[in-house]
Protein backbone atom coordinates (compact mmCIF):
# COMPACT_ATOMS: atom_id res chain seq x y z
CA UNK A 1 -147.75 194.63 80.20
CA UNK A 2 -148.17 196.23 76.79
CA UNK A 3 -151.21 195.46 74.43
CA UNK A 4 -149.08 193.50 72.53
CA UNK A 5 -147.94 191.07 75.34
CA UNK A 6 -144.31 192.06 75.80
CA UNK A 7 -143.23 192.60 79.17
CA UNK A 8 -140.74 194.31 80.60
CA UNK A 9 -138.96 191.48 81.05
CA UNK A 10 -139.14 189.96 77.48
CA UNK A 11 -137.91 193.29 76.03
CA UNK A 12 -135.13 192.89 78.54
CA UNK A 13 -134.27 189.31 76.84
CA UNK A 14 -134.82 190.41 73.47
CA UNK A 15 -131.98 193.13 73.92
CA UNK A 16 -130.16 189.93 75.60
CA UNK A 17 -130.10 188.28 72.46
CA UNK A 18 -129.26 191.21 70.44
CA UNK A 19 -126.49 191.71 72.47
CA UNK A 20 -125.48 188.23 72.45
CA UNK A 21 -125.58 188.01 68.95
CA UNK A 22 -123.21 190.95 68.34
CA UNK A 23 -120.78 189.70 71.18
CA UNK A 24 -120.66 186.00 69.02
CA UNK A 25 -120.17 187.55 65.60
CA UNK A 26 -117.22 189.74 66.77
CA UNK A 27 -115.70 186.29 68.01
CA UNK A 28 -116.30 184.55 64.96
CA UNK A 29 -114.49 187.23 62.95
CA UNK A 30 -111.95 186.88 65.31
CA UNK A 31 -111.59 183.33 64.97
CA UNK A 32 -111.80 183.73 61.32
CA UNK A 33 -109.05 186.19 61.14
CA UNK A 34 -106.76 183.61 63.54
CA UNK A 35 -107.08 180.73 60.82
CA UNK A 36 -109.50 178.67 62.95
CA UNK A 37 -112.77 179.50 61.23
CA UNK A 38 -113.19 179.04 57.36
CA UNK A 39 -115.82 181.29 56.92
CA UNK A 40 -118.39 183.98 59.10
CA UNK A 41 -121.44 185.32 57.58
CA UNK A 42 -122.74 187.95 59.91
CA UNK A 43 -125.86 189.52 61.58
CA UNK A 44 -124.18 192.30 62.70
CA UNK A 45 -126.75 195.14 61.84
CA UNK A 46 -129.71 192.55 61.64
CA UNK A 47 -130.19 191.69 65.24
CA UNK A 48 -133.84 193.66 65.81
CA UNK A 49 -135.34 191.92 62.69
CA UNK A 50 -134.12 188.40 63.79
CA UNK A 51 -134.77 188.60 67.59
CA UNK A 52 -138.00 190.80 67.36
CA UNK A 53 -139.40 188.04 64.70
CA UNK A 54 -138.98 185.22 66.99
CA UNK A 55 -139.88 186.62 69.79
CA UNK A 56 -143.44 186.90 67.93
CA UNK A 57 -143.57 183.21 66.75
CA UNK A 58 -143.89 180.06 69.63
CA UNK A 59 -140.60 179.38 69.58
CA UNK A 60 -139.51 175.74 69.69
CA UNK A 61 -142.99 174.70 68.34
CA UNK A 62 -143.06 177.06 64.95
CA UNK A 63 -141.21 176.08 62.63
CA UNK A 64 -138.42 178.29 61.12
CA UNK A 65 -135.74 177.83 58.06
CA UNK A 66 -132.81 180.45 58.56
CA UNK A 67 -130.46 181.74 56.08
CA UNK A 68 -127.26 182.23 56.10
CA UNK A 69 -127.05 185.41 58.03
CA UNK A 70 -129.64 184.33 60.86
CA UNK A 71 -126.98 184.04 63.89
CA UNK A 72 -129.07 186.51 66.07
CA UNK A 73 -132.29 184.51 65.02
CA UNK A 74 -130.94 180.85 66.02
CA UNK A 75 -129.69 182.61 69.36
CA UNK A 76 -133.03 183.64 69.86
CA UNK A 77 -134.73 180.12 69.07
CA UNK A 78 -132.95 178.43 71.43
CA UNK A 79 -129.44 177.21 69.80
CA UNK A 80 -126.78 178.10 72.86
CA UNK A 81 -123.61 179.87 72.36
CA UNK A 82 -121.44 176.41 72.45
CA UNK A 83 -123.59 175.20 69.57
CA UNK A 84 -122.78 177.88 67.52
CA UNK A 85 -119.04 177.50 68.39
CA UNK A 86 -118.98 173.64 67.86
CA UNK A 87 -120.58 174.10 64.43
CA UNK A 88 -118.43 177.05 63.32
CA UNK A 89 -115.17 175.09 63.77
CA UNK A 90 -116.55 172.05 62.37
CA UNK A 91 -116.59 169.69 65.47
CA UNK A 92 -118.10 166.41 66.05
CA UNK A 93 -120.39 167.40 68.44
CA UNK A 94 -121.96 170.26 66.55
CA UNK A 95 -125.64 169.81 66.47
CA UNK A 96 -126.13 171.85 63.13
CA UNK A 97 -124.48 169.22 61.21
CA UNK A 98 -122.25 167.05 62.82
CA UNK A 99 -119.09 169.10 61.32
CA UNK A 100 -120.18 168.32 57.90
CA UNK A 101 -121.52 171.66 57.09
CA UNK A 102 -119.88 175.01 56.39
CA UNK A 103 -120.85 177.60 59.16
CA UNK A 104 -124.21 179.10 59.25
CA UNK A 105 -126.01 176.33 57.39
CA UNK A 106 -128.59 176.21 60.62
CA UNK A 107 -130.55 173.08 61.75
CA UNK A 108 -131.80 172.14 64.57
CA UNK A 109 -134.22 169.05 64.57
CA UNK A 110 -135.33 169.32 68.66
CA UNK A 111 -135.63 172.97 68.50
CA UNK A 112 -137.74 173.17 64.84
CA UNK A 113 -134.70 174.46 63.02
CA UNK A 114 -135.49 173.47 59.32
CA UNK A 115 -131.39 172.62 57.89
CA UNK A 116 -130.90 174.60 55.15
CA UNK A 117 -128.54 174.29 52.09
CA UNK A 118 -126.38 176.61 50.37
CA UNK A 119 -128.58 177.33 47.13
CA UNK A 120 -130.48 180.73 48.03
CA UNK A 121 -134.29 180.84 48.26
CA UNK A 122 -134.66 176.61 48.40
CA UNK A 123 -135.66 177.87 52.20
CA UNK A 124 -139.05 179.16 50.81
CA UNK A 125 -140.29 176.01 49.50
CA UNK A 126 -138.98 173.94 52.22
CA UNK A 127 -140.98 176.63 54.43
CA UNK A 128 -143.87 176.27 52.47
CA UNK A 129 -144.16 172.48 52.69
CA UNK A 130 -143.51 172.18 56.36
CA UNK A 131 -146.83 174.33 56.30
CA UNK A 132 -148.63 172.35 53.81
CA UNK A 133 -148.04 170.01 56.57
CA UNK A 134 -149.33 171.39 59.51
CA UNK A 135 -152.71 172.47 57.37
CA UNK A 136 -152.86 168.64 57.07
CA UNK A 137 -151.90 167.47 60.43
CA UNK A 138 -154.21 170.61 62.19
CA UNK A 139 -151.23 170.80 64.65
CA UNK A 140 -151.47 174.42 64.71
CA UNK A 141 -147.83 175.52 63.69
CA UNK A 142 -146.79 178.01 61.55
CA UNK A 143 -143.82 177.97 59.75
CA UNK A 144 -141.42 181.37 58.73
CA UNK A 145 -138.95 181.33 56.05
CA UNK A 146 -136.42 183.81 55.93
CA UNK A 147 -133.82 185.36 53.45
CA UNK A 148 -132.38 188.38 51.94
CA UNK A 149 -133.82 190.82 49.01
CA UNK A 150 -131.36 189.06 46.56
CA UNK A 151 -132.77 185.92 46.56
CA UNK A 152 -136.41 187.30 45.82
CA UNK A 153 -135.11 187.27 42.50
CA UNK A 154 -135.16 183.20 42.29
CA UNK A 155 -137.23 181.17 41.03
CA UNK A 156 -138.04 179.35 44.21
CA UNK A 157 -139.59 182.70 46.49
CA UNK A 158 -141.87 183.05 43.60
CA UNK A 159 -142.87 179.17 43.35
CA UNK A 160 -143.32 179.17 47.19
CA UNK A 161 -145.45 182.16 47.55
CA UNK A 162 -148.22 181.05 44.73
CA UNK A 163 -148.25 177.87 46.11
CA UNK A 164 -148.10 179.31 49.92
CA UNK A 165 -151.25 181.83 48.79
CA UNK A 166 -153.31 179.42 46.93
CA UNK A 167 -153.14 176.84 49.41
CA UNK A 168 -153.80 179.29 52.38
CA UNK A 169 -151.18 177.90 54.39
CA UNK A 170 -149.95 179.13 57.37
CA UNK A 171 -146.59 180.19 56.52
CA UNK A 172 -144.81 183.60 57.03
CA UNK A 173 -141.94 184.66 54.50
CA UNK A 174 -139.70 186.73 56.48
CA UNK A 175 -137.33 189.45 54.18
CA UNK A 176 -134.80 190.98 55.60
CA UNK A 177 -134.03 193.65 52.70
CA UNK A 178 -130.11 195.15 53.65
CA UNK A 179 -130.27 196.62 50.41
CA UNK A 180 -127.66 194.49 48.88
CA UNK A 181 -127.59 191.21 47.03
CA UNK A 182 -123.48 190.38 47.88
CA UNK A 183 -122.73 193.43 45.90
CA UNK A 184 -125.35 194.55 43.79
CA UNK A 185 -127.58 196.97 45.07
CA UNK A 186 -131.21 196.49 45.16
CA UNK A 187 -132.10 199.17 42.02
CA UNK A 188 -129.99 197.10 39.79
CA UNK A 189 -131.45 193.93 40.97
CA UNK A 190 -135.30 194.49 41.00
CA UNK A 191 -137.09 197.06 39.26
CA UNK A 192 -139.98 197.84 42.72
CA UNK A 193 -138.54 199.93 45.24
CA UNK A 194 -140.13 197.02 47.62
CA UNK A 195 -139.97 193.38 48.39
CA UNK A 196 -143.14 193.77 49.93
CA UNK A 197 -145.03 194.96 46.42
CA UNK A 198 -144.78 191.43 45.56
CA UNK A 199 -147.25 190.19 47.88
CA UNK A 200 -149.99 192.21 45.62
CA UNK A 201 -149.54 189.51 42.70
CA UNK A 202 -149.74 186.36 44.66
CA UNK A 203 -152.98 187.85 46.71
CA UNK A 204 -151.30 187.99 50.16
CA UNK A 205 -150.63 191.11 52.46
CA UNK A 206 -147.11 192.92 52.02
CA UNK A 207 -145.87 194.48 54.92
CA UNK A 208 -142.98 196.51 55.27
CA UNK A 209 -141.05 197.42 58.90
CA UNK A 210 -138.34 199.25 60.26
CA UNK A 211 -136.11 196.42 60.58
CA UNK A 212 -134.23 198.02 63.45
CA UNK A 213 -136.78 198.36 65.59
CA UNK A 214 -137.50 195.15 67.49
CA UNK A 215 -140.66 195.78 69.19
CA UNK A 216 -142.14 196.89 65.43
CA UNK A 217 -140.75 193.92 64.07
CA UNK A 218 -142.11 191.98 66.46
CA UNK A 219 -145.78 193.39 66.43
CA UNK A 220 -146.27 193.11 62.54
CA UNK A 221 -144.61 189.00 62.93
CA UNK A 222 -147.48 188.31 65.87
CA UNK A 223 -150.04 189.65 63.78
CA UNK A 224 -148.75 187.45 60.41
CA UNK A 225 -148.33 184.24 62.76
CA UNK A 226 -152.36 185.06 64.03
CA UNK A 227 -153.30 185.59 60.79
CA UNK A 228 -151.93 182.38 59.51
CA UNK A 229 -153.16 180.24 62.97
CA UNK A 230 -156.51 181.05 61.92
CA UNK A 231 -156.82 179.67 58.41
CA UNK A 232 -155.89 183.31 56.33
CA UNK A 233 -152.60 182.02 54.36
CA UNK A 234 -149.43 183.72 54.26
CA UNK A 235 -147.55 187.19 54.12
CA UNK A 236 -144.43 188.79 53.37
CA UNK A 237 -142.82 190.52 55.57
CA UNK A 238 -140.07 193.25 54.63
CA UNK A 239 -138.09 194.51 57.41
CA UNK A 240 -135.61 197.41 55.68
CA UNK A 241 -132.19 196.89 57.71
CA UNK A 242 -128.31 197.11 56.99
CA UNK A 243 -125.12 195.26 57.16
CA UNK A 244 -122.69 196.69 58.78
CA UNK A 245 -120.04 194.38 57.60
CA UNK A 246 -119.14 192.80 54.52
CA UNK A 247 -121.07 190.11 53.20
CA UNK A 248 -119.12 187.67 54.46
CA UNK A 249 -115.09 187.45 55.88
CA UNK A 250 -114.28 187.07 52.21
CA UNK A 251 -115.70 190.15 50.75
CA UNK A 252 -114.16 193.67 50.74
CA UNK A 253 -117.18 195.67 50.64
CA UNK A 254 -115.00 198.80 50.19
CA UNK A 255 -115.71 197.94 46.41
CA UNK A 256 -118.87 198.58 45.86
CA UNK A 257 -120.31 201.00 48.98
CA UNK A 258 -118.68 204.11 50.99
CA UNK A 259 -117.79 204.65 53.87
CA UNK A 260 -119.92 207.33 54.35
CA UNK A 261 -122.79 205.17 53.55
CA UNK A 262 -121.88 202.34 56.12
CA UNK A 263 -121.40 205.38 59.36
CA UNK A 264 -124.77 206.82 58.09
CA UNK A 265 -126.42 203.43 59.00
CA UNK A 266 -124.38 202.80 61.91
CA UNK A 267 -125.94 205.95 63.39
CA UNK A 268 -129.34 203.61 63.39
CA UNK A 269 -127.55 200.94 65.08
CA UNK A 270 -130.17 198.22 66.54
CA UNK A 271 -128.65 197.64 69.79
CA UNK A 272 -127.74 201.48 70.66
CA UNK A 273 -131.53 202.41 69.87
CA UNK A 274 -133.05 199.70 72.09
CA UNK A 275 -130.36 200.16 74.80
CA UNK A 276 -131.02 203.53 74.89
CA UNK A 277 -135.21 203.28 74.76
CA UNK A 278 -135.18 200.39 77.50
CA UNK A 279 -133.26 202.70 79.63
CA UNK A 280 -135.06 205.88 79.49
CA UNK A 281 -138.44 203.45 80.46
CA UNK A 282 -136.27 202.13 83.53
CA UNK A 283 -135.96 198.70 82.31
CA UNK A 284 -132.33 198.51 82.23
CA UNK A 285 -129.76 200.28 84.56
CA UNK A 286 -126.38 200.42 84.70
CA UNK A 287 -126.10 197.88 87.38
CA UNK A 288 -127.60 194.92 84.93
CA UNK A 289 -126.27 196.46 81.68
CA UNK A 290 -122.99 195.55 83.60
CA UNK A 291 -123.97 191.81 84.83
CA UNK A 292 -125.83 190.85 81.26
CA UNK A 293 -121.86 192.08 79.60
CA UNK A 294 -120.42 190.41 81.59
CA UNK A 295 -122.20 186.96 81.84
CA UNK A 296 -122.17 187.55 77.78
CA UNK A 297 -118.42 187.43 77.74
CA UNK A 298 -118.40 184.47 80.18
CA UNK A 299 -120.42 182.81 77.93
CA UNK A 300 -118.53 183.52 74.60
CA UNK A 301 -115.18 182.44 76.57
CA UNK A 302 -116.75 179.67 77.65
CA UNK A 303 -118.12 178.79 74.39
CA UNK A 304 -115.17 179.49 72.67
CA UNK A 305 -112.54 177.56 74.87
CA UNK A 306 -115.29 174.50 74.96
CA UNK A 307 -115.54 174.16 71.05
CA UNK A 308 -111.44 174.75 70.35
CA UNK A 309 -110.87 171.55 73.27
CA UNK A 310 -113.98 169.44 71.15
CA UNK A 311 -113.11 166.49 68.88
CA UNK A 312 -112.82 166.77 65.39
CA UNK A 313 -115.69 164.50 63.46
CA UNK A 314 -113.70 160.80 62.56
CA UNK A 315 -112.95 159.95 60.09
CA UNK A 316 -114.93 156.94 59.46
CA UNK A 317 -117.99 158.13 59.43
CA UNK A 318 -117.85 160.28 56.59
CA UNK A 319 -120.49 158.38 54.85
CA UNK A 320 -122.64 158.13 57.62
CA UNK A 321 -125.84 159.59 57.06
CA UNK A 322 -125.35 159.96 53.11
CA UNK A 323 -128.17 158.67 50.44
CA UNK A 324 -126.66 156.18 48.66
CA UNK A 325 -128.01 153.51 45.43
């Protein structure tokens, strides 16, 4: 066992999940593509920052509030592969939401999944008061928020962090920088060359990580989640990644990047760099490279077929579960 508690085992999971992840987002754009889907925001590209995170935090007991692009992440928490199918195609059963959600609006009550909304950055705050909390209630938990470079620009990161850093609370806000807010680059959307320079003004350590790296991501997200278990407030982490896809399956990011750009980062692909280290330490093989692919694409069939048969949410209980006067 390494220093840092991973196993060979756990790294053998983590690259599970990875791979997972990848295998569910190239189904999603596939359902997308066949009508069924309305939308698929993806993590392809993300996967080491997401897994490696949550493999660092107790997971099911910590509290985390996803974004958007978090597939790989909720994978990782605990959310199975039929989950993510029932709530992508809007079915009764999903546990997200019901059906009454658009995809990748995450939530999750058993497994701490925080639900999140569509307004960018509101995942800060929320993060920050489920840790105000568990100063309060001494239950020990730390809670991560986490969200793209883009939405560093709202007013909400910056509310949460001042709050987060003058309150010591044990919170971790979790950046994963792809260098592109939709389609504006970063240099025409903040004037640092880092998220994590921010930290400096709010009195809270800024760390910055090769995003696709998991075992790095992981050992700087241990250290946060210790640091805020034992009363020394919060810090932002940056992990510098890539999408390898547009922003979503209604964007044509031939617009505003090259393709030249996009194969450059490909050559830094998360899952060929950790296949390839956890293979030249002996921890995978080609023998159960071959079972985990294939028990993957049981899985996603499985998933798949199960969600498409599901029940639509009725009718009648569309205002179920709604605020009213």
């Amino acid at each position: 066992m390494a220093d840092n508690g991973l196993t060979p085992e756990l790294m053998k999971e983590m690259y599970y999940y990875m791979v997972l992840s990848r295998a569910v987002d190239d189904r999603m754009w596939i359902l997308n593509r066949q009508g069924k889907a309305p939308v698929v925001y993806s993590s392809n590209g993300h996967e080491a920052a997401q897994v490696g995170s949550a493999f660092a935090l107790n997971r099911g007991e910590d509290w985390i509030c996803p974004y958007y692009r978090d597939l790989a992440l909720v994978l990782a928490y605990g959310m199975s592969v039929r989950d993510v199918m029932l709530h992508l195609l809007g079915r009764a059963q999903d546990p997200n939401s019901g059906g009454r959600q658009m995809p990748a609006h995450w939530g999750h009550r058993q497994l701490h999944i925080l639900t999140g909304g569509s307004v960018v950055a509101t995942q800060d705050v929320h993060a920050t008061g489920l840790a105000l909390a568990s100063k309060v209630l001494k239950d020990g938990r730390v809670s991560v928020a986490y969200f793209g470079e883009g939405s560093t620009s709202q007013g909400e990161f910056h509310e949460a962090l001042n709050f987060a850093a003058v309150h010591k609370l044990p919170v971790i806000f979790f950046n994963e920088n792809n260098g592109y807010a939709i389609s504006v680059p970063a240099r025409k959307q903040m004037a640092v060359m880092d998220v994590a320079a921010r930290a400096a003004g709010y009195g809270m350590p800024g760390v910055i990580v090769d995003g696709n790296d998991p075992l790095k991501v992981y050992e700087v997200t241990r250290e946060a989640a210790e640091r805020a278990r034992s009363g020394d407030g919060p810090t932002l982490i940056e992990a510098k990644t890539y999408r390898f896809v547009p922003h979503s399956s209604d964007d044509d990011d031939r617009a505003y990047r090259s393709r030249e750009e996009v194969q450059e980062w490909k050559k830094r692909d998360p899952l060929v760099m950790f296949e390839q280290r956890l293979t030249e330490d002996g921890i995978l093989n080609d023998d159960n490279l071959t079972a985990m692919r294939q028990q993957i694409k049981d899985l996603v069939n499985d998933a798949t077929d199960f969600a498409e048969q599901a029940p639509l949410p009725d009718p009648g209980t569309l205002y179920a579960e709604v605020y009213g006067s």
